[in-house]
Protein backbone atom coordinates (compact mmCIF):
# COMPACT_ATOMS: atom_id res chain seq x y z
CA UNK A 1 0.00 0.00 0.00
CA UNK A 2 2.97 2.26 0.46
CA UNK A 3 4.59 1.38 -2.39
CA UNK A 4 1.38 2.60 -4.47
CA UNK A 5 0.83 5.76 -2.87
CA UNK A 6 4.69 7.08 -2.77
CA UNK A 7 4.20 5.97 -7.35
CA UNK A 8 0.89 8.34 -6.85
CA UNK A 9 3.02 10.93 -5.35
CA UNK A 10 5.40 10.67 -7.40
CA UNK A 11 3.30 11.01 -10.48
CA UNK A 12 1.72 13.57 -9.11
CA UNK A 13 5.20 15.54 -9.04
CA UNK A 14 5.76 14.54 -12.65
CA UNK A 15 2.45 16.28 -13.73
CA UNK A 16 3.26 19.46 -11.42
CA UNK A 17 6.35 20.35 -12.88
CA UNK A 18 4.80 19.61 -16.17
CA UNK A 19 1.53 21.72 -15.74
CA UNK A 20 4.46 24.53 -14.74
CA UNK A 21 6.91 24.29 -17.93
CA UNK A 22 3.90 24.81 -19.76
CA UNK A 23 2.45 27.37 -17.96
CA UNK A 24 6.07 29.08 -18.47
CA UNK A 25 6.61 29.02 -21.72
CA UNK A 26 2.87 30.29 -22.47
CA UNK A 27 3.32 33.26 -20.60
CA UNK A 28 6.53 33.74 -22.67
């Protein structure tokens, strides 16, 4: 159960910092 909810964080983290570079480079 740990194992699957640190991968959910994880991914989470991936799609934040995604969600961001693309904000970024819109603005630009």
């Amino acid at each position: 159960m740990a194992l699957f909810c640190q991968l959910q964080v994880r991914q989470f983290q991936l799609l934040a910092s995604v969600l961001r570079e693309f904000t970024q480079r819109r603005i630009r």
